[in-house]
Protein backbone atom coordinates (compact mmCIF):
# COMPACT_ATOMS: atom_id res chain seq x y z
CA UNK A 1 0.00 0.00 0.00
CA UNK A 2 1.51 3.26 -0.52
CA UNK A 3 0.16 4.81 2.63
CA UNK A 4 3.04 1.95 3.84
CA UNK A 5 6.02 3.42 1.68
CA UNK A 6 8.29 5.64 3.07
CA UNK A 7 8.66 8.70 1.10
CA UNK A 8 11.61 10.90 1.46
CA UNK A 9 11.65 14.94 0.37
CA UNK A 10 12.90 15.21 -3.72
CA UNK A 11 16.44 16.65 -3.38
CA UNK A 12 18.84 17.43 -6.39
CA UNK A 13 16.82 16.21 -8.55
CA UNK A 14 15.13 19.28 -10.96
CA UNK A 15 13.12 19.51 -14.89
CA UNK A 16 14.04 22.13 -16.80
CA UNK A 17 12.45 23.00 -19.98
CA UNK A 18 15.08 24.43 -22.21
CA UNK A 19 15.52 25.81 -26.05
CA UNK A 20 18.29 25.23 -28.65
CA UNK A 21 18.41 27.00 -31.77
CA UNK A 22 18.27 24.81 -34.66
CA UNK A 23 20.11 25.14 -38.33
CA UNK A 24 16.51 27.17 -39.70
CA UNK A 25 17.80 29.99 -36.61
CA UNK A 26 13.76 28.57 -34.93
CA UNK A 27 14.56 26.75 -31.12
CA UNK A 28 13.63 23.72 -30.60
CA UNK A 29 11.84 22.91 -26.96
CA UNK A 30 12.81 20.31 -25.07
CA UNK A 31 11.87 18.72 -21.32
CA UNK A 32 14.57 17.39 -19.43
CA UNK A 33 15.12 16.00 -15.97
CA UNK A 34 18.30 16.61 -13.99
CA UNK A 35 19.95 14.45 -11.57
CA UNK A 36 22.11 16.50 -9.62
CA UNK A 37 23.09 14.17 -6.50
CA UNK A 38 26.17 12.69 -5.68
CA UNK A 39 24.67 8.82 -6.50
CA UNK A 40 22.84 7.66 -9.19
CA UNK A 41 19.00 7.12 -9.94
CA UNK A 42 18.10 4.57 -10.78
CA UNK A 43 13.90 3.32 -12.28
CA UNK A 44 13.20 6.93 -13.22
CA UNK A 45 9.35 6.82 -14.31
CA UNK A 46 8.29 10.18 -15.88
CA UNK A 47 4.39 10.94 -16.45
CA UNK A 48 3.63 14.11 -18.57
CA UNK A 49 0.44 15.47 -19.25
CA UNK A 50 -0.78 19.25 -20.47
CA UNK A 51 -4.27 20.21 -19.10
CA UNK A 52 -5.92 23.75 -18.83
CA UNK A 53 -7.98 25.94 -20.18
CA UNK A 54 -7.94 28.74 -23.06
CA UNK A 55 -10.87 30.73 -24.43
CA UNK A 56 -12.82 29.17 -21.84
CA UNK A 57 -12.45 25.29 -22.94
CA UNK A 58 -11.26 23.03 -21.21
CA UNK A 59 -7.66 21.73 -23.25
CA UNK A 60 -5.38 18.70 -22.21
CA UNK A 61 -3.17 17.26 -24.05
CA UNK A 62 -2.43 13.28 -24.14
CA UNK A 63 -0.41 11.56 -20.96
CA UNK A 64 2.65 10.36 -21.94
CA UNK A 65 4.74 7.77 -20.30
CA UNK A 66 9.15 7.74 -20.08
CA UNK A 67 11.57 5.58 -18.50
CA UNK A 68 15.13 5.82 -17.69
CA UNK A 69 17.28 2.62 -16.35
CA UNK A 70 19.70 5.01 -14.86
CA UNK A 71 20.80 8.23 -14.75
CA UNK A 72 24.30 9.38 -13.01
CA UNK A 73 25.58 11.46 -10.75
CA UNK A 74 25.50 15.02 -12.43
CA UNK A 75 23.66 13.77 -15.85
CA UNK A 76 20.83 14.43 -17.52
CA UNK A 77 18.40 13.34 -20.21
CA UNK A 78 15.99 14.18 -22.60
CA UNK A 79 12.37 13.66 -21.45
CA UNK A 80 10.57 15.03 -24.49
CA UNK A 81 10.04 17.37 -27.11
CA UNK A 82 8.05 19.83 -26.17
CA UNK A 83 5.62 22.45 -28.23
CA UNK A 84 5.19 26.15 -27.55
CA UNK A 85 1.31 25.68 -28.41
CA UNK A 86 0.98 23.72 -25.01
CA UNK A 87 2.84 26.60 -22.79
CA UNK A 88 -0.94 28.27 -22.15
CA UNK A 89 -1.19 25.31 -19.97
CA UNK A 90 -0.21 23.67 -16.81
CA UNK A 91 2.67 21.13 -17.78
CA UNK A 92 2.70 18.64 -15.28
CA UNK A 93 5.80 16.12 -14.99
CA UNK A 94 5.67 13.71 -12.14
CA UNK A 95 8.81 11.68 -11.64
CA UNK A 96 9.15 8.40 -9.53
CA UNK A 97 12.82 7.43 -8.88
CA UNK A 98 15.11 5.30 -6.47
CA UNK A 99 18.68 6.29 -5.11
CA UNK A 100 19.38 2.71 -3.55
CA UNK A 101 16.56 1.03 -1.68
CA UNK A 102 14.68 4.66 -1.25
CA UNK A 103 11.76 5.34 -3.40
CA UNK A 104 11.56 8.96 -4.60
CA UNK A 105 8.37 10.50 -5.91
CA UNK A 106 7.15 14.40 -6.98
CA UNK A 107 5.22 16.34 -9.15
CA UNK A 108 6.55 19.68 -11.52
CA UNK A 109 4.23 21.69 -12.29
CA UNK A 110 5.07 24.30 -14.94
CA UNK A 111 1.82 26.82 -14.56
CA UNK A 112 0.20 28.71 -17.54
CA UNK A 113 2.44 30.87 -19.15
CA UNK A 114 5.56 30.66 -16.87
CA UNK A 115 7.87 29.91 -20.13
CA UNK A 116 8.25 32.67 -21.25
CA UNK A 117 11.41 35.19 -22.49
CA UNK A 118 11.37 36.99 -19.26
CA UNK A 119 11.72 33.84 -17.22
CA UNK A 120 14.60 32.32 -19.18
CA UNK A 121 17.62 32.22 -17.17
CA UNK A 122 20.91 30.00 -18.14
CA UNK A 123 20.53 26.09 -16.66
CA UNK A 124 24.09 25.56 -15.80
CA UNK A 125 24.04 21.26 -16.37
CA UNK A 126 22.23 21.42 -19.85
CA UNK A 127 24.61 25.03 -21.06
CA UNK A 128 20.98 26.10 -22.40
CA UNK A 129 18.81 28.91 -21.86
CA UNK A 130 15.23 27.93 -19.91
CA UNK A 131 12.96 27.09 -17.34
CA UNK A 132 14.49 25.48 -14.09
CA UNK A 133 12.31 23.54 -12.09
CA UNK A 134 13.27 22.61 -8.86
């Protein structure tokens, strides 16, 4: 039962949505998760789902499902692609994760509108301009 499982506070490990410009000079979006501990994680399970509202209808996009065997110490990796039509809405990423026996589990939420020029700052790991989650 989960109420059973003991669940420990999320540290060092972050999402980021970041852009790279591609050869047409347009960026390219892209989700990626961050493991910035000193050990390995290991079973990363990544849900993603949009859902929201614009013009007064109710929008959500499809739920999406990623895995990652492993991801070391100070490494990174590529969740998805990710559209600027979908940044109206709340861009929820809830990652599941062990570091040994301990079971890690939280949700990012990315609200309505947050990516956006103003917010972009540098994310130091990925050497890309973005959206750091932590």
């Amino acid at each position: 039962m989960k109420k059973d499982i003991n669940f420990l506070p999320v540290e060092g490990v972050q999402v980021a949505i970041a852009r790279q410009e591609n050869e047409l000079g347009q960026y390219d979006w892209r989700v990626f998760i961050l493991n910035q501990n000193d050990a390995p994680i290991t079973n990363v399970f990544v849900t993603s789902k949009g859902y929201g509202q614009k013009d007064d209808e109710e929008q959500k996009t499809s739920t999406l499902r990623h895995f990652f065997a492993e991801i070391k110490p100070g490494g990174h990796e590529i969740v998805e692609t990710i559209m600027p039509d979908v940044f109206h809405l709340n861009n929820e990423y809830w990652v599941s994760y062990f570091i040994g026996d301990q079971i890690f589990d939280k949700k990012f939420i990315f609200v309505p509108d947050s990516i956006i020029e103003e917010n972009l700052a540098t994310v130091p790991l990925l050497g890309l301009e973005g959206i750091l989650h932590a």
